[in-house]
C-alpha atoms as a PDB file:
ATOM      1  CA  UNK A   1      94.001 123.276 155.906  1.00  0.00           C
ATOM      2  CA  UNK A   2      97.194 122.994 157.846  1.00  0.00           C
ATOM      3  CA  UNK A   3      99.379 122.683 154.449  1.00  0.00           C
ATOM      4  CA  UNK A   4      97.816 125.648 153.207  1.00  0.00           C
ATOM      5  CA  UNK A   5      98.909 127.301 156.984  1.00  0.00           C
ATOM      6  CA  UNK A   6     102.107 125.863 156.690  1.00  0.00           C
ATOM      7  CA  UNK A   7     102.767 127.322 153.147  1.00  0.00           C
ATOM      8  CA  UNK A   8     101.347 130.824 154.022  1.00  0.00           C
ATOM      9  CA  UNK A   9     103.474 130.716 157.122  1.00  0.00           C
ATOM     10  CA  UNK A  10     106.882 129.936 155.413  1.00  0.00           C
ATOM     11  CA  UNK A  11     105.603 132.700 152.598  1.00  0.00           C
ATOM     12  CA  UNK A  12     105.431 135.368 155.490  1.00  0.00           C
ATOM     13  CA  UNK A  13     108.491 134.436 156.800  1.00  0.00           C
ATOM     14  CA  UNK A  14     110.456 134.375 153.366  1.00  0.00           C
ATOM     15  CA  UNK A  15     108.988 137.541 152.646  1.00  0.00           C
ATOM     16  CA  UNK A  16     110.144 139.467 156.204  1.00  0.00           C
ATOM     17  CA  UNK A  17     113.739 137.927 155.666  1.00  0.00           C
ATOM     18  CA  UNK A  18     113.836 139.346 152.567  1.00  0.00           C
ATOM     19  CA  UNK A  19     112.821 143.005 153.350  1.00  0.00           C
ATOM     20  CA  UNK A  20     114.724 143.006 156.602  1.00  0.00           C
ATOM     21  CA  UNK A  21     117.739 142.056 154.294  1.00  0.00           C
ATOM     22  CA  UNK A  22     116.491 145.275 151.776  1.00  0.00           C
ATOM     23  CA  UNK A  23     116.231 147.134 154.922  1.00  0.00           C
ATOM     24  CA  UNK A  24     119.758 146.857 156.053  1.00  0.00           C
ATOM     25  CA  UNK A  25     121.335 146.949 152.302  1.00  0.00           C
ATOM     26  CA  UNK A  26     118.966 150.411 151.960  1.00  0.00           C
ATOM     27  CA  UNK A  27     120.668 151.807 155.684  1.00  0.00           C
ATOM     28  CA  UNK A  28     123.802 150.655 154.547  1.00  0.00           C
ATOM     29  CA  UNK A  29     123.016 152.345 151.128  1.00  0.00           C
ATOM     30  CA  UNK A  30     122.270 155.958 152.592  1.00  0.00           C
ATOM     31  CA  UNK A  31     124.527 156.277 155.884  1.00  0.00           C
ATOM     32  CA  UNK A  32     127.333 157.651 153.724  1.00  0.00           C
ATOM     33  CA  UNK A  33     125.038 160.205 151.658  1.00  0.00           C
ATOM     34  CA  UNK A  34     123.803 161.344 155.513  1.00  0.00           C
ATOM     35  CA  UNK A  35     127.487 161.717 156.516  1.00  0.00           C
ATOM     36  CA  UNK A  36     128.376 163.589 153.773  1.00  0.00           C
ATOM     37  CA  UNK A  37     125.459 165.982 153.793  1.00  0.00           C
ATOM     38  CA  UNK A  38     125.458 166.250 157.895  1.00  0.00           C
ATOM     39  CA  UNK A  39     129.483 167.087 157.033  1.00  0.00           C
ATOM     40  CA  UNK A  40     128.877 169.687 154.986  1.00  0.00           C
ATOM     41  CA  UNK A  41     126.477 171.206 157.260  1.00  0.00           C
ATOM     42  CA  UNK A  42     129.070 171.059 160.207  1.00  0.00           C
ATOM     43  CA  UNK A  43     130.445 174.399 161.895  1.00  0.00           C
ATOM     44  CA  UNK A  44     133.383 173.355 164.796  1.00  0.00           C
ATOM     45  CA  UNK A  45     136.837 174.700 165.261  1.00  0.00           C
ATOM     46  CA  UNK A  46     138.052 171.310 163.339  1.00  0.00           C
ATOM     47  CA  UNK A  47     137.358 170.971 159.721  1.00  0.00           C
ATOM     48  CA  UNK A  48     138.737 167.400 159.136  1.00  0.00           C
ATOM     49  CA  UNK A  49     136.788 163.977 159.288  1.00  0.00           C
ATOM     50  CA  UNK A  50     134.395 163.477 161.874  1.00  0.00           C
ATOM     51  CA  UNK A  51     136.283 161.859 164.943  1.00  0.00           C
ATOM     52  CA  UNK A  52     132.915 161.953 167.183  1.00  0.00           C
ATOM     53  CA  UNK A  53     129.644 161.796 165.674  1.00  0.00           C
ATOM     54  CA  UNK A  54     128.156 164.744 167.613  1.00  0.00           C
ATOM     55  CA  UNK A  55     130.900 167.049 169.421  1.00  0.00           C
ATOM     56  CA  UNK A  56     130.068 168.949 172.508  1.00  0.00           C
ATOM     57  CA  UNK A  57     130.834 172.009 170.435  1.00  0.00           C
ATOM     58  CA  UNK A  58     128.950 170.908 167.215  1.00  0.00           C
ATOM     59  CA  UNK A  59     127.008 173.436 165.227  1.00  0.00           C
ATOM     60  CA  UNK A  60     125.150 173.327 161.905  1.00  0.00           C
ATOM     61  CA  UNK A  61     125.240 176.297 159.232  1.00  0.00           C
ATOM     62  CA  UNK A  62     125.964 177.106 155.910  1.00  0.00           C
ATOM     63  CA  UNK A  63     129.367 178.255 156.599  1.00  0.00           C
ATOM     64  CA  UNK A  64     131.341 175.713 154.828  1.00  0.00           C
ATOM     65  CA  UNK A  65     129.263 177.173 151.605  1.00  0.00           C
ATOM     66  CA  UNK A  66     130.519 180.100 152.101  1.00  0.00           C
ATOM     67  CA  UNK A  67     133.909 178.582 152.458  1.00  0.00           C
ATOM     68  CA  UNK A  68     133.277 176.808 149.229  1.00  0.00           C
ATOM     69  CA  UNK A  69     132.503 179.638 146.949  1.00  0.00           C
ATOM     70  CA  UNK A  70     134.641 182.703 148.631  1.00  0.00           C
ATOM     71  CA  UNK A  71     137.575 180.737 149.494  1.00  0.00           C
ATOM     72  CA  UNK A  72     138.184 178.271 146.219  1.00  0.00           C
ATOM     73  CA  UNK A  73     137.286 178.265 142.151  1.00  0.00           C
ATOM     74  CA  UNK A  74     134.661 176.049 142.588  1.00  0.00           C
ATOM     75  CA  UNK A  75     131.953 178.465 140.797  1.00  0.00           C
ATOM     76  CA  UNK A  76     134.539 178.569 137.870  1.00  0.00           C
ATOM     77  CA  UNK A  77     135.020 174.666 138.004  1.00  0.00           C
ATOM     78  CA  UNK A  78     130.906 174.156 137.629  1.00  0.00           C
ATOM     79  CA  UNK A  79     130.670 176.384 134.879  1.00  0.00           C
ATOM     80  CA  UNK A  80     133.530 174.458 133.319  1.00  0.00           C
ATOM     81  CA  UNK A  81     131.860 171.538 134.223  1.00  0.00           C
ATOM     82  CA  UNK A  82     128.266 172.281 133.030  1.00  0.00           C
ATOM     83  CA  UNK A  83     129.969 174.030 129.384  1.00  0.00           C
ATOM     84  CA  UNK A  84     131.680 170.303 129.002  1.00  0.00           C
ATOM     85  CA  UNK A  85     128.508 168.519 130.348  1.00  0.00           C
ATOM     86  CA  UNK A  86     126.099 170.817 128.197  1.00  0.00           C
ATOM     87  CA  UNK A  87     128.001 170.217 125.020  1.00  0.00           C
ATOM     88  CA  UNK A  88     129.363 166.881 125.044  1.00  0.00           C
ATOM     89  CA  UNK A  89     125.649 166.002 126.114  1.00  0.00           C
ATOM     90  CA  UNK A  90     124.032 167.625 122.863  1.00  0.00           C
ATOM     91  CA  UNK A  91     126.816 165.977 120.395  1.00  0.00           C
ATOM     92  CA  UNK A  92     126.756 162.619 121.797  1.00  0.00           C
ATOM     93  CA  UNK A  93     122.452 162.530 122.243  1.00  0.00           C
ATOM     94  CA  UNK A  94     122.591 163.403 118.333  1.00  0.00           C
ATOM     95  CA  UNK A  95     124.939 160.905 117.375  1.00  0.00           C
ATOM     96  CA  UNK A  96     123.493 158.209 119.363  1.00  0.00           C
ATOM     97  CA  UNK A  97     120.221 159.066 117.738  1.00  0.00           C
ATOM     98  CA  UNK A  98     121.542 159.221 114.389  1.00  0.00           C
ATOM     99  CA  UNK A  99     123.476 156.231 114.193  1.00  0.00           C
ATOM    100  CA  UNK A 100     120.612 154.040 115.967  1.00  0.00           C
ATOM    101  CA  UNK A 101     117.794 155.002 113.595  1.00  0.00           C
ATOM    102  CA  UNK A 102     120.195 154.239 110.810  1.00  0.00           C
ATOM    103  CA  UNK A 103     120.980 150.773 111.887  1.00  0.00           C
ATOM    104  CA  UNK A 104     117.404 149.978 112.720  1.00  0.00           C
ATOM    105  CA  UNK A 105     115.639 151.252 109.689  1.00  0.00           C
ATOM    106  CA  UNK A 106     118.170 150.884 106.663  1.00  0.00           C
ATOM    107  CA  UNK A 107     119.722 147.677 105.593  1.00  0.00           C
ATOM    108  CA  UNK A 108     122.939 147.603 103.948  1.00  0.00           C
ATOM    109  CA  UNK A 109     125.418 144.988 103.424  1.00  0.00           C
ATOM    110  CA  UNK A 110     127.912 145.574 106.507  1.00  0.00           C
ATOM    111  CA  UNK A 111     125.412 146.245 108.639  1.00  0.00           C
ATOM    112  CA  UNK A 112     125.461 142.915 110.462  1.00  0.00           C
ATOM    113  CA  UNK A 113     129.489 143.256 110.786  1.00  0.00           C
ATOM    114  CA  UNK A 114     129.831 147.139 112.052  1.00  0.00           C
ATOM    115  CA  UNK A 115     126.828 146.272 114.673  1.00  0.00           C
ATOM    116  CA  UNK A 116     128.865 143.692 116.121  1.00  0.00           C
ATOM    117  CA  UNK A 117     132.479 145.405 115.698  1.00  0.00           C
ATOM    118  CA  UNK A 118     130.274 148.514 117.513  1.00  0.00           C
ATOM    119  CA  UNK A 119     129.249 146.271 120.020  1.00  0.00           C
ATOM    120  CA  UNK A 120     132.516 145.005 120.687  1.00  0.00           C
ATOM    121  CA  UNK A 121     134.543 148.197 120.736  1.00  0.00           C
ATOM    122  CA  UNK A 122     131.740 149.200 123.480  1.00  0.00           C
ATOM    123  CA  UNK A 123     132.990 146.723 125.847  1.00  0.00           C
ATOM    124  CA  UNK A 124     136.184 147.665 126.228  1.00  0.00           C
ATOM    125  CA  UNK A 125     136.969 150.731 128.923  1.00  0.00           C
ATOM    126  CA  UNK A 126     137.531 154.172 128.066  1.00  0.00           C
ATOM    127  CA  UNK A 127     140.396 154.448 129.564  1.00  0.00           C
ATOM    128  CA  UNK A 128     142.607 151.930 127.995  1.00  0.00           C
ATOM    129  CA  UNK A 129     143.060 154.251 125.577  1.00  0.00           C
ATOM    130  CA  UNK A 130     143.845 157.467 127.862  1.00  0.00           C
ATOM    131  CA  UNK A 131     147.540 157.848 127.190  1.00  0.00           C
ATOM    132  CA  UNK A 132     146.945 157.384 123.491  1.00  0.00           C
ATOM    133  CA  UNK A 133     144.044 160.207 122.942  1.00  0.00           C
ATOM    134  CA  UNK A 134     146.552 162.264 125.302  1.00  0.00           C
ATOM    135  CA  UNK A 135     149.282 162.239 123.193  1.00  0.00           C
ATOM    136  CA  UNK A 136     146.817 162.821 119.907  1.00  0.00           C
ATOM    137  CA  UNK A 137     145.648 165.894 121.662  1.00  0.00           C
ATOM    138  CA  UNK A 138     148.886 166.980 122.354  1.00  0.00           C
ATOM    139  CA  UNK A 139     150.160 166.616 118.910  1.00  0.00           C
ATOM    140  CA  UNK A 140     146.995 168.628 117.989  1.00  0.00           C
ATOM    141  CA  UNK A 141     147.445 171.379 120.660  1.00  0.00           C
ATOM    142  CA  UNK A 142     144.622 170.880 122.262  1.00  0.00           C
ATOM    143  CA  UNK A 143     145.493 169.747 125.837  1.00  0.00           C
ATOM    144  CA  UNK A 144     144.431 172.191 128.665  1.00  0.00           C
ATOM    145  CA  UNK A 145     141.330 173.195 127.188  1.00  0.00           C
ATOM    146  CA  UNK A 146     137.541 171.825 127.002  1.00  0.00           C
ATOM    147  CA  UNK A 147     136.963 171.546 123.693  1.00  0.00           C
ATOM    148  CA  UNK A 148     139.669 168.710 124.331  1.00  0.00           C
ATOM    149  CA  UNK A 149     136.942 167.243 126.883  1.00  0.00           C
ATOM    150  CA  UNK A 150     134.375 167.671 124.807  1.00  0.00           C
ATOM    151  CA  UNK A 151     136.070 165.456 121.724  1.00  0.00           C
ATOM    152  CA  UNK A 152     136.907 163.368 124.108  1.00  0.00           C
ATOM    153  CA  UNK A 153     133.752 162.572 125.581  1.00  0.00           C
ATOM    154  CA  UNK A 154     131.619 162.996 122.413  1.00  0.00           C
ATOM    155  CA  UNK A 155     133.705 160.622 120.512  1.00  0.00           C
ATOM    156  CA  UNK A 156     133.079 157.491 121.107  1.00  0.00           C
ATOM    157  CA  UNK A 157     129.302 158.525 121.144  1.00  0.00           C
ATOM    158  CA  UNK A 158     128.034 155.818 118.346  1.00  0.00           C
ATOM    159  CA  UNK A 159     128.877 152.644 120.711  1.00  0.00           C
ATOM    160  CA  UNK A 160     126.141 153.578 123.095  1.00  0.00           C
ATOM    161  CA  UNK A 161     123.492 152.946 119.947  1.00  0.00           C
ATOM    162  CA  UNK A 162     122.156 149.192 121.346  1.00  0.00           C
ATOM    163  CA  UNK A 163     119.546 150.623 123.877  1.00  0.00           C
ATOM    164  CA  UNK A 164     118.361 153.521 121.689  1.00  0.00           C
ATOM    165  CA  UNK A 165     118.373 151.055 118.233  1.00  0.00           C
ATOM    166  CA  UNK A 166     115.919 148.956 120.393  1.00  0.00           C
ATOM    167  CA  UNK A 167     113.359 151.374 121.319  1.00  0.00           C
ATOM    168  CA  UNK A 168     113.379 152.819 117.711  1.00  0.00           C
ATOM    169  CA  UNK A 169     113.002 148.727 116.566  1.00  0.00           C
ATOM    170  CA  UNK A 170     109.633 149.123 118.296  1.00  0.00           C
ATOM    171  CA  UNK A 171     108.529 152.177 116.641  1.00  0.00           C
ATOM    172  CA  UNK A 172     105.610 151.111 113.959  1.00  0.00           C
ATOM    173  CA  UNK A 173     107.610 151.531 110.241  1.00  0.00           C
ATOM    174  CA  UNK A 174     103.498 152.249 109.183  1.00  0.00           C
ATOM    175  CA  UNK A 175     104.232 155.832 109.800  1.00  0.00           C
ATOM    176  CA  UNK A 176     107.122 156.419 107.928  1.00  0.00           C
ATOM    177  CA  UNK A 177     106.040 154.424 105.055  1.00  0.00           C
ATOM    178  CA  UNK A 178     102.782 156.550 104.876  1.00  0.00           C
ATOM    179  CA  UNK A 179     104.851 159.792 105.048  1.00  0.00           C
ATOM    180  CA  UNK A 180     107.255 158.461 102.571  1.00  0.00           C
ATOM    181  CA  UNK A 181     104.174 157.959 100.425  1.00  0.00           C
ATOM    182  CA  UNK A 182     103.479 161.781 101.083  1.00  0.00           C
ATOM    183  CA  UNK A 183     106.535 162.630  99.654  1.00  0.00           C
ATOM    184  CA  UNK A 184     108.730 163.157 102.614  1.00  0.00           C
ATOM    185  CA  UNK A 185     112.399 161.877 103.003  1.00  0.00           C
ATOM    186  CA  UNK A 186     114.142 159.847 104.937  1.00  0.00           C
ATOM    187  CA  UNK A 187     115.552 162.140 107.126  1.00  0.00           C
ATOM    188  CA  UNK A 188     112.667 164.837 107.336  1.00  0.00           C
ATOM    189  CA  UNK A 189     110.621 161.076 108.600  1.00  0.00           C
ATOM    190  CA  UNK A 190     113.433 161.315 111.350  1.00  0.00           C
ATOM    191  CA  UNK A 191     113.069 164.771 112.124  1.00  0.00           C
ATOM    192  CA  UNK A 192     109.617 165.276 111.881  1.00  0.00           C
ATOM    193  CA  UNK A 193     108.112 162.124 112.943  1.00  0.00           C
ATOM    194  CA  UNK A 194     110.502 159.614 114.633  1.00  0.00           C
ATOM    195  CA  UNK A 195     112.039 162.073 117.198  1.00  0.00           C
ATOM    196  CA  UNK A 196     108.800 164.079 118.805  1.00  0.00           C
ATOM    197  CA  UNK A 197     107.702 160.091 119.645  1.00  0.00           C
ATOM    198  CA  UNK A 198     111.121 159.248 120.927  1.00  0.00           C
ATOM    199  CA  UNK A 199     110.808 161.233 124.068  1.00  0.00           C
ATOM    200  CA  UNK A 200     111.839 158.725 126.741  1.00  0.00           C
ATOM    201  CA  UNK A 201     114.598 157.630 124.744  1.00  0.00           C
ATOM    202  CA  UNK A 202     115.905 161.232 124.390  1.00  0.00           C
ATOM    203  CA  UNK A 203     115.576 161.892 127.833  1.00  0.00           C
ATOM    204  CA  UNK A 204     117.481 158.981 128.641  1.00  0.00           C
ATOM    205  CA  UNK A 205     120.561 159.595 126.315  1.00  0.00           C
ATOM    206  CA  UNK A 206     120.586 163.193 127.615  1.00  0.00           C
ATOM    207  CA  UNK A 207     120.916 162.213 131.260  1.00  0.00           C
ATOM    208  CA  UNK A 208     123.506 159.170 130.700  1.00  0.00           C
ATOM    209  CA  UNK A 209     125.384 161.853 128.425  1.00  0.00           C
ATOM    210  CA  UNK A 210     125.099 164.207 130.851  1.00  0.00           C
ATOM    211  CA  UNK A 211     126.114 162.198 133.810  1.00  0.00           C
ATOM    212  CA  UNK A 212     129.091 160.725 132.739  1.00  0.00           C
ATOM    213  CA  UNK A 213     130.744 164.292 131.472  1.00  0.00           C
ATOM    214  CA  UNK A 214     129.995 164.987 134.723  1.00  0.00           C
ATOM    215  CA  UNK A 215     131.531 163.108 137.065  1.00  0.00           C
ATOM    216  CA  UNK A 216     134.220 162.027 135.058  1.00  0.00           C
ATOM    217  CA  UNK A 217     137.740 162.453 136.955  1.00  0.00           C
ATOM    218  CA  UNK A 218     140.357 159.815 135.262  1.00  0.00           C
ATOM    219  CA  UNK A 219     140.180 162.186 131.579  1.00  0.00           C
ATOM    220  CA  UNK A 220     140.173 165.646 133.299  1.00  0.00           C
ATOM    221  CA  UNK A 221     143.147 164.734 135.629  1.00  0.00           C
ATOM    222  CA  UNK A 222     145.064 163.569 132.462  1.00  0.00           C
ATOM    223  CA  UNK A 223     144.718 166.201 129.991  1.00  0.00           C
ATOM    224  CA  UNK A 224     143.765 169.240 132.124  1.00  0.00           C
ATOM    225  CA  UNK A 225     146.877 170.618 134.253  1.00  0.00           C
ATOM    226  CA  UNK A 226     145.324 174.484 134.108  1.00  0.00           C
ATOM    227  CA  UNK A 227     144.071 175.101 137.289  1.00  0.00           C
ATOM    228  CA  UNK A 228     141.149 177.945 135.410  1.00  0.00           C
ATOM    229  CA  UNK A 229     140.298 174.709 133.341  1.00  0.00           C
ATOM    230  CA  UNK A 230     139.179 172.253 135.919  1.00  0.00           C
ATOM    231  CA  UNK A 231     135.750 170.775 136.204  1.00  0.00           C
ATOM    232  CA  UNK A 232     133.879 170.204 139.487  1.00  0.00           C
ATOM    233  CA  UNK A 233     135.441 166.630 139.818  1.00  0.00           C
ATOM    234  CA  UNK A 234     139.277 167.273 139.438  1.00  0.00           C
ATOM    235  CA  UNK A 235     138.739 171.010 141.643  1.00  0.00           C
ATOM    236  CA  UNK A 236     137.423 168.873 144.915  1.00  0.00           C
ATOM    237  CA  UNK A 237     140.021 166.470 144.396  1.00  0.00           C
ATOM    238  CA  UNK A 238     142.782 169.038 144.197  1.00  0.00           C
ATOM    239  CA  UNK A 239     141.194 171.268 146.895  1.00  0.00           C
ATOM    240  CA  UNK A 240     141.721 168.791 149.930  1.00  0.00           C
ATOM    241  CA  UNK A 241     144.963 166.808 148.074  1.00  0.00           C
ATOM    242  CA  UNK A 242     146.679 169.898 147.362  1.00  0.00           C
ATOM    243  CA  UNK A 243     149.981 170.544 147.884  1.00  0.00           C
ATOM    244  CA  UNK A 244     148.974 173.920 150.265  1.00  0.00           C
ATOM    245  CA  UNK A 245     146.355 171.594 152.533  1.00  0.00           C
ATOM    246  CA  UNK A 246     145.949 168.813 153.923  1.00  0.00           C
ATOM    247  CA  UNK A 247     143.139 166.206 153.240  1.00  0.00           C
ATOM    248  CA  UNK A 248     141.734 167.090 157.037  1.00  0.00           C
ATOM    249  CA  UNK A 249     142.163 171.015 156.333  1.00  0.00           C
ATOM    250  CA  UNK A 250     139.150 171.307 153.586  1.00  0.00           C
ATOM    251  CA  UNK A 251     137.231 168.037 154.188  1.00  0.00           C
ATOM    252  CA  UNK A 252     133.622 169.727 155.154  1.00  0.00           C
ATOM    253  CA  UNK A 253     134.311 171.999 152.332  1.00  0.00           C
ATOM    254  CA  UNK A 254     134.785 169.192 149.956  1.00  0.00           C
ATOM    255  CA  UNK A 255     131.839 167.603 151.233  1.00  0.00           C
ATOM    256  CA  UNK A 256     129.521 171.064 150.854  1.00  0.00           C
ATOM    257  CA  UNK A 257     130.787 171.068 147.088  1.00  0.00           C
ATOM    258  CA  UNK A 258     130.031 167.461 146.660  1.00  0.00           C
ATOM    259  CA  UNK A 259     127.102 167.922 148.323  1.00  0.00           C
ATOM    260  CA  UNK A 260     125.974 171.190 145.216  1.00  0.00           C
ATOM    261  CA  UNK A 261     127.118 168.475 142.586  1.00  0.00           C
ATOM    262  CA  UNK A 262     125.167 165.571 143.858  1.00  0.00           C
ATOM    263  CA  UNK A 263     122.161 167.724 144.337  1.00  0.00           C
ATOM    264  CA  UNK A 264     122.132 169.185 140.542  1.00  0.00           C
ATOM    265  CA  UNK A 265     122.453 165.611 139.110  1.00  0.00           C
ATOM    266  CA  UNK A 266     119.451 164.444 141.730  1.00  0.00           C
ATOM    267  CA  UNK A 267     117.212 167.625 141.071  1.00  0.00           C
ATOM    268  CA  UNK A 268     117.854 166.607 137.097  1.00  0.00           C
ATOM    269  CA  UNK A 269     116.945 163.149 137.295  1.00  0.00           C
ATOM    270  CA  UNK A 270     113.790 163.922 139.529  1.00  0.00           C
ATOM    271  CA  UNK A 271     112.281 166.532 137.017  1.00  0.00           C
ATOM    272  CA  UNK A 272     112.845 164.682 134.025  1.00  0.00           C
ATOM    273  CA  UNK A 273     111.661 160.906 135.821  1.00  0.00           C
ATOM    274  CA  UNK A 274     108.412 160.875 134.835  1.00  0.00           C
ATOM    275  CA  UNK A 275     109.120 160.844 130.747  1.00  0.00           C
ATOM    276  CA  UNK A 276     110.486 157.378 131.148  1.00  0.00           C
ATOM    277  CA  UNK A 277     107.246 155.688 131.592  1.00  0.00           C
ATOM    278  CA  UNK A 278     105.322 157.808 128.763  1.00  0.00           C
ATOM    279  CA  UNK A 279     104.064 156.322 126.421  1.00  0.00           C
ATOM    280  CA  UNK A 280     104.376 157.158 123.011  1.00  0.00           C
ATOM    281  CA  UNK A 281     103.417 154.618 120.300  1.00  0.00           C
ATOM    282  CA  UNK A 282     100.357 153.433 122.257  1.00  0.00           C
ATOM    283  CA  UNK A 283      97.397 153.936 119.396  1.00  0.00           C
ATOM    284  CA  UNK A 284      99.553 156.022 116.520  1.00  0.00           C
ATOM    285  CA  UNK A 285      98.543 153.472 113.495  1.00  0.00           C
ATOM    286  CA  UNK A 286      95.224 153.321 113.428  1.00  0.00           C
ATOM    287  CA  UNK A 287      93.719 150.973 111.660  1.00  0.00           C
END
């Protein structure tokens, strides 16, 4: 009786030492989304970084908004930025689709070689090769513009395959062998069949294609120089590291426009959260 006290004892006590330990890593974890959102919120005579956490002469409005949109090209840089997102996000979902359903279903004699050299190539950071792509988009003429961003983003697209090729290793092949059997081919079994299951899946290569368009700031800042052709990312940056402001001049601004980009990405991720838990094979061959 006392060992089993004992042991339930030191259980309890693991167990608070471990959520006091998540509690402080979650604190730590939100204090700097609460600064930035009570920043942007912030009316006083100073618009730099907060020296005093509440000011005697500290007011809250929407004021820096207004700021935001009347006073800078951030509207223009979010279109820019959602046109880039939008399409890079549609040409990368259909290659990643396209090249994992080919390496899962059809075999082939180098397929065991390009999977790894994929694999491989996928390790290795995009921007290792920055200075070469810029100079092959200057050759082409195609710096300054977002079709630029767009190739840019779209195409390395096939590397990301390994987590979509898994879910589609887990589709039945039952299916597709009865619809071959109907007369279909292969790729009307892809269109017709495979993707309308593959729901999760799409929504996830949509929002990690999405995201990193995005919030991407190392490929803008390198090929973009026109100031009507900056995204979201590269606008804030320039906007309080400017050489017409300081970085204390425009800092509640620049947090009100992070805080409009932040809460687009969040608003997308919670409306399209609960397709990753759907299920989707769950009874489809019968038997």
């Amino acid at each position: 009786m006392i060992k089993a006290y004992a042991a339930k004892y030191r259980k309890s006590l693991s167990n608070l030492l471990v959520y006091l330990l998540l509690a402080v890593l979650g604190i730590l974890w939100v204090l700097p989304i609460c600064y930035l959102i009570y920043t942007a919120f912030r009316i006083t005579p100073s618009t730099g970084i907060i020296n005093t956490l509440f000011p005697d002469n500290l007011q809250l409005g929407f004021g820096n908004f207004r700021r935001l949109f009347a006073d800078t090209m951030f509207l223009k840089w979010l279109v820019n930025t959602l046109i880039v997102a939008i399409s890079s996000c549609a040409v990368t979902t259909l290659f990643i689709l396209m090249v994992s359903y080919a390496l899962s279903r059809m075999r082939f004699r180098l397929r065991t070689p390009l999977v790894n050299i994929l694999l491989v190539l996928g390790m290795f950071p995009g921007f290792m090769s920055m200075i070469a792509i810029y100079f092959i988009l200057k050759a082409m003429g195609l710096t300054n513009s977002l079709l630029a961003l767009v190739l840019v983003y779209s195409g390395s697209a096939a590397l990301s395959y390994y987590i979509c090729k898994g879910f589609f290793d887990t589709v039945p092949r039952a299916m597709e062998e009865a619809a071959i059997l109907d007369g279909a081919s292969q790729p009307m079994v892809f269109w017709k069949i495979i993707l309308p299951m593959a729901k999760p899946i799409i929504v996830y290569t949509v929002l990690t294609s999405f995201i990193s368009p995005w919030c991407d700031f190392i490929f803008v800042n390198t090929i973009i120089s026109d100031r009507t052709k900056y995204t979201v990312s590269l606008g804030l940056y320039k906007m309080i590291n400017g050489e017409r402001s300081s970085f204390n001049d425009n800092f509640t601004v620049f947090c009100a426009g992070a805080f409009v980009v932040g809460g687009i990405i969040v608003t997308l991720f919670m409306s399209m959260q609960r397709y990753y838990v759907e299920g989707v094979t769950g009874g489809a061959v019968k038997g």
